[in-house]
Protein backbone atom coordinates (compact mmCIF):
# COMPACT_ATOMS: atom_id res chain seq x y z
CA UNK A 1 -38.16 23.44 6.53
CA UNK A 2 -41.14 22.87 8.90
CA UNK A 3 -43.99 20.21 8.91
CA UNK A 4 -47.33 21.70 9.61
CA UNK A 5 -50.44 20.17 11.86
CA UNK A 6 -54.00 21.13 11.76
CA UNK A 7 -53.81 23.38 14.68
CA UNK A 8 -51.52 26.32 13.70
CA UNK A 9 -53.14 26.82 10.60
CA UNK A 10 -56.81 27.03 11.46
CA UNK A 11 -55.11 29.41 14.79
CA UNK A 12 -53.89 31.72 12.10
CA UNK A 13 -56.69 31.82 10.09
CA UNK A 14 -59.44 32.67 13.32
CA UNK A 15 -58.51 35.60 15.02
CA UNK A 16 -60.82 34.67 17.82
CA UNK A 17 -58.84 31.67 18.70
CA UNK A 18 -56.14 32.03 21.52
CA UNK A 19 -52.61 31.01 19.46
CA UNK A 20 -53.75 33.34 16.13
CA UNK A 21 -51.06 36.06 16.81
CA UNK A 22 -48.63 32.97 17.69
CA UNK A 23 -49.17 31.05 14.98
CA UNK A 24 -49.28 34.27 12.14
CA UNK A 25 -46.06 35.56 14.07
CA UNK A 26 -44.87 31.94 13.08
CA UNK A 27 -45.88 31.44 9.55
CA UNK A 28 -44.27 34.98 9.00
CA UNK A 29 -40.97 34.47 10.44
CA UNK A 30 -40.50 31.82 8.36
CA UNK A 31 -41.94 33.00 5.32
CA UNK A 32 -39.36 36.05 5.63
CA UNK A 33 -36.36 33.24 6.13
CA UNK A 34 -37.23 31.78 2.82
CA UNK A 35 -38.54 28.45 5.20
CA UNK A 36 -40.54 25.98 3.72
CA UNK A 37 -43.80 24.91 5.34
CA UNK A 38 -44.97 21.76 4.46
CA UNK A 39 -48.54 20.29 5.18
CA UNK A 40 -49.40 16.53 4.91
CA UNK A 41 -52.42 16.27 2.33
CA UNK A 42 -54.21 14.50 5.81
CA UNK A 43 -53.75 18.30 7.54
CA UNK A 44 -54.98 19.78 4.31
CA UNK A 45 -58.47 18.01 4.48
CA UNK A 46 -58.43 18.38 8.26
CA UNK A 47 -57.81 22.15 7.93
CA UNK A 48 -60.07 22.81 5.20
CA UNK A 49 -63.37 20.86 7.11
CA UNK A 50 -62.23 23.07 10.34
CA UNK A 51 -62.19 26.14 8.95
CA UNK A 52 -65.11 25.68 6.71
CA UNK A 53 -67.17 24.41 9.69
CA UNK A 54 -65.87 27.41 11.79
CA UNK A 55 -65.57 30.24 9.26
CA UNK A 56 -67.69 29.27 6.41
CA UNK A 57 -66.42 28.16 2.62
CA UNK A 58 -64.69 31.81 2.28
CA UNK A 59 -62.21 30.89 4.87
CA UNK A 60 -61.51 27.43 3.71
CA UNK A 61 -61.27 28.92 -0.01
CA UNK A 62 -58.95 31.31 1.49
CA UNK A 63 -56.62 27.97 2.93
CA UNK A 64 -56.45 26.80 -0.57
CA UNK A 65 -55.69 29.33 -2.38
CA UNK A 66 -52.34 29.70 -0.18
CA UNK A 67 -51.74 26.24 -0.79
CA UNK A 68 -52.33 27.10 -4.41
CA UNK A 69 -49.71 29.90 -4.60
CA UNK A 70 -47.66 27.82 -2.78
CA UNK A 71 -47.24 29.78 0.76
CA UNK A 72 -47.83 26.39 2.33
CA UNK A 73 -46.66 23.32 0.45
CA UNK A 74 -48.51 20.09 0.45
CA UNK A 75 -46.76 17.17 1.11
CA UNK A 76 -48.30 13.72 -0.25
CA UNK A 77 -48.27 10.23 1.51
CA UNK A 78 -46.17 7.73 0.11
CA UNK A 79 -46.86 3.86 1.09
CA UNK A 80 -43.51 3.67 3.29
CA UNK A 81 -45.11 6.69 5.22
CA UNK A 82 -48.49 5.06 5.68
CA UNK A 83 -46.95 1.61 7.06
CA UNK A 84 -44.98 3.79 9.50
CA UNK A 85 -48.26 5.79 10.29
CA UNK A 86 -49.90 2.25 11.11
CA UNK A 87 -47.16 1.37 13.14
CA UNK A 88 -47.30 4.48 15.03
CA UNK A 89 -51.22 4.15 15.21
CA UNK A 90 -50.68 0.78 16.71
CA UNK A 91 -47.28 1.85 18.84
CA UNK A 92 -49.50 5.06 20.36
CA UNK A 93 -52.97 3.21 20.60
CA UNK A 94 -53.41 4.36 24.48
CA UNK A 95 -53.77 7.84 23.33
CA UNK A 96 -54.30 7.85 20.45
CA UNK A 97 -52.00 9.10 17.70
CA UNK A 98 -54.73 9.39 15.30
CA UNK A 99 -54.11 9.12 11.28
CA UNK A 100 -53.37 13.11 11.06
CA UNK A 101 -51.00 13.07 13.60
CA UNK A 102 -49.48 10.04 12.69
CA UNK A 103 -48.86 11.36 9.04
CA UNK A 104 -47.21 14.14 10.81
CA UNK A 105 -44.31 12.35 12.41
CA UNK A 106 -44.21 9.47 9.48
CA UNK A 107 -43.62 12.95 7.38
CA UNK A 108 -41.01 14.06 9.58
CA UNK A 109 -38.85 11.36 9.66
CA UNK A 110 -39.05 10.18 5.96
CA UNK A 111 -37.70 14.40 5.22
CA UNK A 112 -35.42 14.47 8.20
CA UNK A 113 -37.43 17.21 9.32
CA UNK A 114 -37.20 17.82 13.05
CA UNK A 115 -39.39 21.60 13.55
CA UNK A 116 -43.03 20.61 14.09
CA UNK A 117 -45.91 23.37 13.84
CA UNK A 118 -48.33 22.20 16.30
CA UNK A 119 -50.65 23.24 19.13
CA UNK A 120 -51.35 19.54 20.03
CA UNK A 121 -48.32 19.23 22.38
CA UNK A 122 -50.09 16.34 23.93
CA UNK A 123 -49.33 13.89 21.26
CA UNK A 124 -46.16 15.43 19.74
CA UNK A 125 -44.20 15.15 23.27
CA UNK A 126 -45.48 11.62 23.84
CA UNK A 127 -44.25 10.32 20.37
CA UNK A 128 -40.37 9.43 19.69
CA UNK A 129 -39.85 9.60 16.03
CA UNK A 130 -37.58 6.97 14.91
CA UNK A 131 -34.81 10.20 13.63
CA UNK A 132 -34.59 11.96 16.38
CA UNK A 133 -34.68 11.91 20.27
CA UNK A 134 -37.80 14.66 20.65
CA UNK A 135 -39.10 16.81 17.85
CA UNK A 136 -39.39 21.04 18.35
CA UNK A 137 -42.55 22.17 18.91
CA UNK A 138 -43.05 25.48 17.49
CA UNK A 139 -44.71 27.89 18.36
């Protein structure tokens, strides 16, 4: 099981961007290892207003409707996850975490999840999740 940020899925979906083959070569592997992806509902609004402001409504569509046949699962906040997120907002405020992010990692640690899908290695190397001592960054 992996928890998905914004960045490897609107990658995948652009061919223009830099990490597309990356990110597909990715979301492939583990679709062929029977892997769960999982992507915060906060990802799934951020990816949807990317792609639709990038690609147009045919590309966002497209995000949905692999949510929809379950390629990608969506994961939903709970309220334990979004006093941890303000916590981590609060802890990370110097950079900052940001809500999206900070649903990541709240995610992450409530699952026991430690595989990350992100391009934003930035924020994901700063942050020590209360589960573990670093999460993988993939790709």
């Amino acid at each position: 099981m992996i928890i998905c940020d914004t960045g490897p899925l609107v990658a995948a979906a652009l061919t223009d961007e830099p990490d597309n083959y990356a990110c597909n070569e990715l979301f492939a592997g583990f679709h062929m290892a029977g892997r769960r992806i999982l992507v915060p509902g906060t990802v799934v609004a951020e990816t949807g207003y990317l792609l639709n402001r990038k690609a147009g409504p045919r590309s966002e569509a497209f995000f949905l409707r692999a949510l929809a046949e379950g390629t990608f699962e969506s994961v939903e906040l709970t309220t334990v996850d979004f006093a941890r997120m303000a916590d981590l907002v609060t802890q990370y405020a110097d950079l900052p975490l940001g809500t999206t992010d900070a649903s990541v990692i709240a995610i992450a640690e409530r699952l026991d999840i430690t595989e990350v899908a992100t391009l934003d290695k930035r924020h994901f190397t700063v942050v020590r999740p209360a589960h573990v001592n670093a999460l993988t960054l993939l790709p």
